[in-house]
Protein backbone atom coordinates (compact mmCIF):
# COMPACT_ATOMS: atom_id res chain seq x y z
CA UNK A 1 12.53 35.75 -89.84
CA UNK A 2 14.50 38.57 -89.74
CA UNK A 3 13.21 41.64 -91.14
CA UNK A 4 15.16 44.74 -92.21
CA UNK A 5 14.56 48.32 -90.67
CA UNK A 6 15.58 51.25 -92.18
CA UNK A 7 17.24 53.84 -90.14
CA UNK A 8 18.40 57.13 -91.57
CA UNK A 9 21.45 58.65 -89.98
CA UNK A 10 20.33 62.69 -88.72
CA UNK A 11 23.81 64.12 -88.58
CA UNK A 12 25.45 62.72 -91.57
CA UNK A 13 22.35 62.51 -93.49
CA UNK A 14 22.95 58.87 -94.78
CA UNK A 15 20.75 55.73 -94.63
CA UNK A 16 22.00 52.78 -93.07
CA UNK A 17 20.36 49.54 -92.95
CA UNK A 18 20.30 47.01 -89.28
CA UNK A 19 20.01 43.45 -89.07
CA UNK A 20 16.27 43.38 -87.16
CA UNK A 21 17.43 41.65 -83.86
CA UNK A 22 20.50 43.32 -81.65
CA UNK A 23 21.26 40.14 -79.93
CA UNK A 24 21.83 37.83 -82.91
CA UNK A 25 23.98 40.50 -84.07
CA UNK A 26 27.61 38.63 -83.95
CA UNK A 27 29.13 42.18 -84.18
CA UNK A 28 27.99 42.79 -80.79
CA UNK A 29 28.94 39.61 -79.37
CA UNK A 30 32.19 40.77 -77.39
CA UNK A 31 30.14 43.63 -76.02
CA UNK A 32 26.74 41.68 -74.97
CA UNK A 33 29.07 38.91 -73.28
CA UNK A 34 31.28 41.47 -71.62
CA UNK A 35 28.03 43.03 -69.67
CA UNK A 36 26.28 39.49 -69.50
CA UNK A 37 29.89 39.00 -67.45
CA UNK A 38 29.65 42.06 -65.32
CA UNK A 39 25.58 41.67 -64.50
CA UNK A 40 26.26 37.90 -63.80
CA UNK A 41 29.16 39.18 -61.31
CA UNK A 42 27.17 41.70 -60.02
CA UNK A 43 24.10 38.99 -59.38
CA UNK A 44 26.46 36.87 -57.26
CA UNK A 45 27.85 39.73 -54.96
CA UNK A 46 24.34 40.53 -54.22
CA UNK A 47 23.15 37.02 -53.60
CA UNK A 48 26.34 36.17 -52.17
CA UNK A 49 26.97 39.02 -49.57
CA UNK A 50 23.56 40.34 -49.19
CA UNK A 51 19.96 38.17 -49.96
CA UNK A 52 22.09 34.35 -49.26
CA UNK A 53 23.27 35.59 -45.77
CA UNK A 54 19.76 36.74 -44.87
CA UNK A 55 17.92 33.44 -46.34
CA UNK A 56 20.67 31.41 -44.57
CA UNK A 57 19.82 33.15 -41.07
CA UNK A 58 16.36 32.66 -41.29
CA UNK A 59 16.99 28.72 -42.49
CA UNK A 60 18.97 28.88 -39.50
CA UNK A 61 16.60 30.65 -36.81
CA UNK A 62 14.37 27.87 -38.29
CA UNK A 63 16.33 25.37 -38.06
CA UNK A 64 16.87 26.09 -34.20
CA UNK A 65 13.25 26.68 -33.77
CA UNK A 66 12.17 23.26 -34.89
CA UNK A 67 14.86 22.10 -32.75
CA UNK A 68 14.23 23.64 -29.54
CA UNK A 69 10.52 22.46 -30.34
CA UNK A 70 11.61 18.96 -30.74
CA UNK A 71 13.52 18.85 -28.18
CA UNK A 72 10.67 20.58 -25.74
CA UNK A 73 8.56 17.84 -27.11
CA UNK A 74 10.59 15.41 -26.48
CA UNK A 75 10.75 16.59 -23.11
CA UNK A 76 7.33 16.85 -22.65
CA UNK A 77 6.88 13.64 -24.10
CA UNK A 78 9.19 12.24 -20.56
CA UNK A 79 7.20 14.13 -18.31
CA UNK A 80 4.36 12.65 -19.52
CA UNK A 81 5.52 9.95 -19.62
CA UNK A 82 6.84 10.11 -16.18
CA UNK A 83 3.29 11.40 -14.92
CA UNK A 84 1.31 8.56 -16.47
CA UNK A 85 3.62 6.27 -14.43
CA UNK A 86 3.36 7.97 -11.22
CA UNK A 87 -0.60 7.90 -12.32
CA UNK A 88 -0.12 3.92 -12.66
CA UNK A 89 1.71 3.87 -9.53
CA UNK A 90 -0.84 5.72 -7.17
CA UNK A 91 -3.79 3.91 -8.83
CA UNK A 92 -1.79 0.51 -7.90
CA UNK A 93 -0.94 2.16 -4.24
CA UNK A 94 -5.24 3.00 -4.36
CA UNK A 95 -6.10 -0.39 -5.31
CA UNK A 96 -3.31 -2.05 -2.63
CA UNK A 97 -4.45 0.58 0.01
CA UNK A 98 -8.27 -0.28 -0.64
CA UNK A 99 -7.62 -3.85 -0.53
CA UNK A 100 -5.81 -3.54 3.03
CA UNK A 101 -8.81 -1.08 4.10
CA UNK A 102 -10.76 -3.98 3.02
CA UNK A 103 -8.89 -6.90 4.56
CA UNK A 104 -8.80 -4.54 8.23
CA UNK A 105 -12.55 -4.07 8.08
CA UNK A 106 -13.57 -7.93 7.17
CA UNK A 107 -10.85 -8.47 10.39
CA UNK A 108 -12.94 -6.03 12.47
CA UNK A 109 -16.00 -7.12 11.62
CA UNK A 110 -15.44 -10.77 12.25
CA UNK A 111 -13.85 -9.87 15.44
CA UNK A 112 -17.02 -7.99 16.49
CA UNK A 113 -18.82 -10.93 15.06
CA UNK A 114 -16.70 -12.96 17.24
CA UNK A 115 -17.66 -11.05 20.71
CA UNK A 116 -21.64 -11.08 19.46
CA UNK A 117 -21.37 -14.65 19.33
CA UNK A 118 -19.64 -15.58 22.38
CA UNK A 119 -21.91 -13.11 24.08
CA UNK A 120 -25.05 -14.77 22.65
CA UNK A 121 -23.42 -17.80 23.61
CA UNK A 122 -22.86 -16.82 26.80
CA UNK A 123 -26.44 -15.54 27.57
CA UNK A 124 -27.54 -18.65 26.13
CA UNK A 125 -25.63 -20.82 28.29
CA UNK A 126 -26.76 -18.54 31.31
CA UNK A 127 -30.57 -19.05 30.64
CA UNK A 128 -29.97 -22.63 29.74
CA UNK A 129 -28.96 -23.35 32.90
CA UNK A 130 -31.77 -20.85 34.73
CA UNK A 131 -33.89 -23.27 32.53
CA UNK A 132 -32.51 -26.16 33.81
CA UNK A 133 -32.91 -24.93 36.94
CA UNK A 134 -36.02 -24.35 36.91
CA UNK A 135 -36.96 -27.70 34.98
CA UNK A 136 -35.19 -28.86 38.08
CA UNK A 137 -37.43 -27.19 40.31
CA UNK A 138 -40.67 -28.17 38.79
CA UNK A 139 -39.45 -31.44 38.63
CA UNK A 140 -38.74 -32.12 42.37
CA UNK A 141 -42.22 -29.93 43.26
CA UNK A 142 -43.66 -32.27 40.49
CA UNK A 143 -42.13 -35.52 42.25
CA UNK A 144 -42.93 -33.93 46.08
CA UNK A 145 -46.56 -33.28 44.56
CA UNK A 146 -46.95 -36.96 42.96
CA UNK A 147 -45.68 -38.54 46.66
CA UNK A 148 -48.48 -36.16 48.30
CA UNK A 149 -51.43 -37.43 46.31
CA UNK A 150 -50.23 -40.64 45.93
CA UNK A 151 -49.55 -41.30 50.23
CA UNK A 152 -53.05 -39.35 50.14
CA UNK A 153 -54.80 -41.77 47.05
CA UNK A 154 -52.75 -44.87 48.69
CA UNK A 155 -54.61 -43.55 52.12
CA UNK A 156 -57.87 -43.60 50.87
CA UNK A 157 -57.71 -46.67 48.51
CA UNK A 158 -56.44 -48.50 52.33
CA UNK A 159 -59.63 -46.92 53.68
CA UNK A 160 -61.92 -47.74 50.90
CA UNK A 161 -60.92 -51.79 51.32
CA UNK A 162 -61.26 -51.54 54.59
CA UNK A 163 -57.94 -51.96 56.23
CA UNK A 164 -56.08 -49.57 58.45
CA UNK A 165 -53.82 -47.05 56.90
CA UNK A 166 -50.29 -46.23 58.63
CA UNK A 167 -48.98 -43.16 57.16
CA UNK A 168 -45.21 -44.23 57.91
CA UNK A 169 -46.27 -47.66 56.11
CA UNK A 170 -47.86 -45.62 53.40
CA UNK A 171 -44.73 -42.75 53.49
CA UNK A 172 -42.16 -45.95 53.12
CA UNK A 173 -44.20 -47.91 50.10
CA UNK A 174 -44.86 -44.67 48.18
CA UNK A 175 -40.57 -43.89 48.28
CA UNK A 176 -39.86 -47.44 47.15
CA UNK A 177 -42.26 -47.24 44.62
CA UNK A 178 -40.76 -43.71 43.25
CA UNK A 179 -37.14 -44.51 43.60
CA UNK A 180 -37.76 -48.00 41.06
């Protein structure tokens, strides 16, 4: 609703009566589109030549940011990459290395193992034959004993029945008996 205002004219002293809004005024159409032209026109040089160019090079200094960061990531991503496969690789070279330390040691221990035993072996062999030896020993003084008391028992059982002893008749009997 349009409403009428009154306006009174000061230097011809008249009254003149105006529509209540200016810009549904169609007498001022020609005029209101001419400077809606020229504001419009003046808009775009301003956006165009001086606020656009600005936005543009900071989209642009963005733009390159995020792409030097992707492309440092990306980077980064291959020496990681790269680092968690020479990780892989020494841990493998560990594990073979270990395993060969391993290997060497069981070698050198069942070499050592090897000389303990045929050491042992040896000394074993050694006082087996001292043993024999000596069994050896004890046996012939046990057979040269058993010949003394029995020339000495066959002496006295001779004696005792009364007949005469000969001690190379005695010596002779007492061998055959011993030998079987």
């Amino acid at each position: 609703m349009a409403t009428q205002t009154h306006a009174v004219d000061t230097h011809a002293g008249q009254a003149s009566e105006a529509v209540g809004m200016p810009q549904i005024d169609f007498t001022s159409f020609p005029n209101q589109i001419f400077w809606l032209v020229i504001t419009l026109v003046v808009i775009y040089f301003v956006l165009s030549r001086i606020s656009l160019p600005r936005i543009a090079a900071v989209l642009a200094e963005r733009q390159g940011t995020i792409t030097n960061d992707i492309a440092a990531a990306e980077e980064l991503k291959l020496k990681a990459v790269e680092a968690e496969d020479a990780y892989n690789k020494a841990l493998a070279d560990a594990r073979l290395e270990a395993g060969q330390i391993v290997a060497d040691t069981r070698a050198e221990i069942q070499a050592d193992l090897d000389v303990a035993i045929a050491k042992a072996d040896a000394e074993i062999s050694a006082k087996s034959a001292e043993s024999e030896k000596a069994i050896n020993a004890i046996r012939e003084s046990a057979n040269d004993s058993v010949k003394v008391v029995a020339k000495d028992t066959a002496k006295e059982i001779v004696a005792a029945l009364g007949g005469a002893s000969d001690a190379k008749s005695i010596t002779a009997a007492v061998t055959a008996r011993m030998k079987g």
